[in-house]
C-alpha atoms as a PDB file:
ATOM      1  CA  UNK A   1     100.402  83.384 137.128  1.00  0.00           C
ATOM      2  CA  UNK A   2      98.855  80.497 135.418  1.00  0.00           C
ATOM      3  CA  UNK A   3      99.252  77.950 138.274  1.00  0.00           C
ATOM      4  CA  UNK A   4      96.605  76.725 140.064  1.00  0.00           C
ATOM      5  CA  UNK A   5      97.192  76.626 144.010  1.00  0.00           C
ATOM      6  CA  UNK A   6      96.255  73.592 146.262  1.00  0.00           C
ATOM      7  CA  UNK A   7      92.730  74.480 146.276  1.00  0.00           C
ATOM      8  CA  UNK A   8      92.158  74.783 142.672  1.00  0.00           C
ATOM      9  CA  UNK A   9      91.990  78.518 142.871  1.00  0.00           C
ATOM     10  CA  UNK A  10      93.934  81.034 141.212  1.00  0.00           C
ATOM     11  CA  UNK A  11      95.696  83.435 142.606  1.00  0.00           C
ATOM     12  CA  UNK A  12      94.592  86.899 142.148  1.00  0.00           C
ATOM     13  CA  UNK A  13      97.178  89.110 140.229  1.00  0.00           C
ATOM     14  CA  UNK A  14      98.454  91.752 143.538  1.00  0.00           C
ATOM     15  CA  UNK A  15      98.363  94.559 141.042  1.00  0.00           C
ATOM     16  CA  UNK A  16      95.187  94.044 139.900  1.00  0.00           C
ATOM     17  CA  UNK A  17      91.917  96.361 141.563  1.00  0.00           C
ATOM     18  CA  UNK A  18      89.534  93.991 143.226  1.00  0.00           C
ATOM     19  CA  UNK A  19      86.366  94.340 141.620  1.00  0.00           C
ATOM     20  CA  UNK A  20      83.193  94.765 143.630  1.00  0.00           C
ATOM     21  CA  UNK A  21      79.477  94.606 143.332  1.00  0.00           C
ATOM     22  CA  UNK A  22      76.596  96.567 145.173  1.00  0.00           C
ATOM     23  CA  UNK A  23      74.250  93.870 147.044  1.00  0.00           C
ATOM     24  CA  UNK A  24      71.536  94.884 149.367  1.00  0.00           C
ATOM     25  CA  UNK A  25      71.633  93.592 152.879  1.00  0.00           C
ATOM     26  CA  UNK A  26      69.544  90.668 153.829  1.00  0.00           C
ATOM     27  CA  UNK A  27      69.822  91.598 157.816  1.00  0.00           C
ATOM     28  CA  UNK A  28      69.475  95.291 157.433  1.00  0.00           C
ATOM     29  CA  UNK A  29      68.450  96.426 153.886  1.00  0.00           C
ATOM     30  CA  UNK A  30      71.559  98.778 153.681  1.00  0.00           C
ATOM     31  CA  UNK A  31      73.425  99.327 150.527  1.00  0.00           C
ATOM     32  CA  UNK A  32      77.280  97.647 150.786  1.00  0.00           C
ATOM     33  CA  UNK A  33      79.814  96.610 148.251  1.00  0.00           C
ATOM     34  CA  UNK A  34      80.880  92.847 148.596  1.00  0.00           C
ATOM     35  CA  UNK A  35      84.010  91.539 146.538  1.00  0.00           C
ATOM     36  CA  UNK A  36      82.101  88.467 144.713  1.00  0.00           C
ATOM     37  CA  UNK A  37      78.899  88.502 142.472  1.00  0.00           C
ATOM     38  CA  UNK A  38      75.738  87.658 144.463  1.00  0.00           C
ATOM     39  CA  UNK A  39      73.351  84.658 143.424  1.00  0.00           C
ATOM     40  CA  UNK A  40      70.115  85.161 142.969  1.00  0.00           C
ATOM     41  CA  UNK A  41      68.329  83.654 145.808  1.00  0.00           C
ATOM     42  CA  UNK A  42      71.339  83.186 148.321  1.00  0.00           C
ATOM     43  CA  UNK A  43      71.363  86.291 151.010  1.00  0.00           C
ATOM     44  CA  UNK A  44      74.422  89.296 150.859  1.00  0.00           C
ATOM     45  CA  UNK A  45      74.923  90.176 154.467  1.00  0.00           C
ATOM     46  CA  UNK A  46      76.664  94.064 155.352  1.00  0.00           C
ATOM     47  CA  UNK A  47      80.208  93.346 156.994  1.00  0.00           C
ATOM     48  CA  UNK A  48      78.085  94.005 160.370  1.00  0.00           C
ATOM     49  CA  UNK A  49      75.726  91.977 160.208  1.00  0.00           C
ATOM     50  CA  UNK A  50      77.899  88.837 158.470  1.00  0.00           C
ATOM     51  CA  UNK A  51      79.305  88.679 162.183  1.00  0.00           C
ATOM     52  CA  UNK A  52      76.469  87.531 163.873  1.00  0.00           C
ATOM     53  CA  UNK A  53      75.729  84.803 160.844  1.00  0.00           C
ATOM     54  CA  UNK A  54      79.521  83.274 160.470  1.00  0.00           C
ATOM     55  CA  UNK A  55      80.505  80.403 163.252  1.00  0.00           C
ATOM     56  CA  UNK A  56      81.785  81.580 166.095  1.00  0.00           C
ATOM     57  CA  UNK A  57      85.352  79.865 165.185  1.00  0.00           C
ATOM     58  CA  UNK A  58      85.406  79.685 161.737  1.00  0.00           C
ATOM     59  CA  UNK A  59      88.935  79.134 160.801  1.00  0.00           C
ATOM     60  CA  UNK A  60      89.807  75.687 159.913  1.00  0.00           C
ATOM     61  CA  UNK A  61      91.288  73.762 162.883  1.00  0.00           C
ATOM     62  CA  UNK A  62      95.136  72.495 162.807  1.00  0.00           C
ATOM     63  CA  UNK A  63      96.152  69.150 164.019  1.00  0.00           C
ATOM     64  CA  UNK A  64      99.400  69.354 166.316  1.00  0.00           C
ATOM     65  CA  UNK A  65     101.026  65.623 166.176  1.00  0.00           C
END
């Protein structure tokens, strides 16, 4: 799979594991695993507390015409 999609990603192999990292959260100091390397100086947020910090409507909007 050496194509790039639209968005200049590319696609993850499907029989490949997912690899994930340990991050401490910045909400609630528990231990979680997130599936992307953290950044020094940006917060990790557990998958509870990530749903009080995303937008409320966070998927991108389609335009009917």
């Amino acid at each position: 799979m050496a194509y790039d999609n639209r968005n200049g990603n590319r696609p993850q192999r499907r029989d490949a594991p997912r690899e994930f990292f340990k991050a401490t959260c910045a909400d609630c100091g528990k231990e979680c695993e997130i599936p992307f390397r953290p950044t020094e100086g940006r917060p990790v947020y557990c998958r509870d507390c990530y749903r009080n910090h995303r937008p409320a409507d966070s998927r991108p909007r389609r335009h009917l015409f």
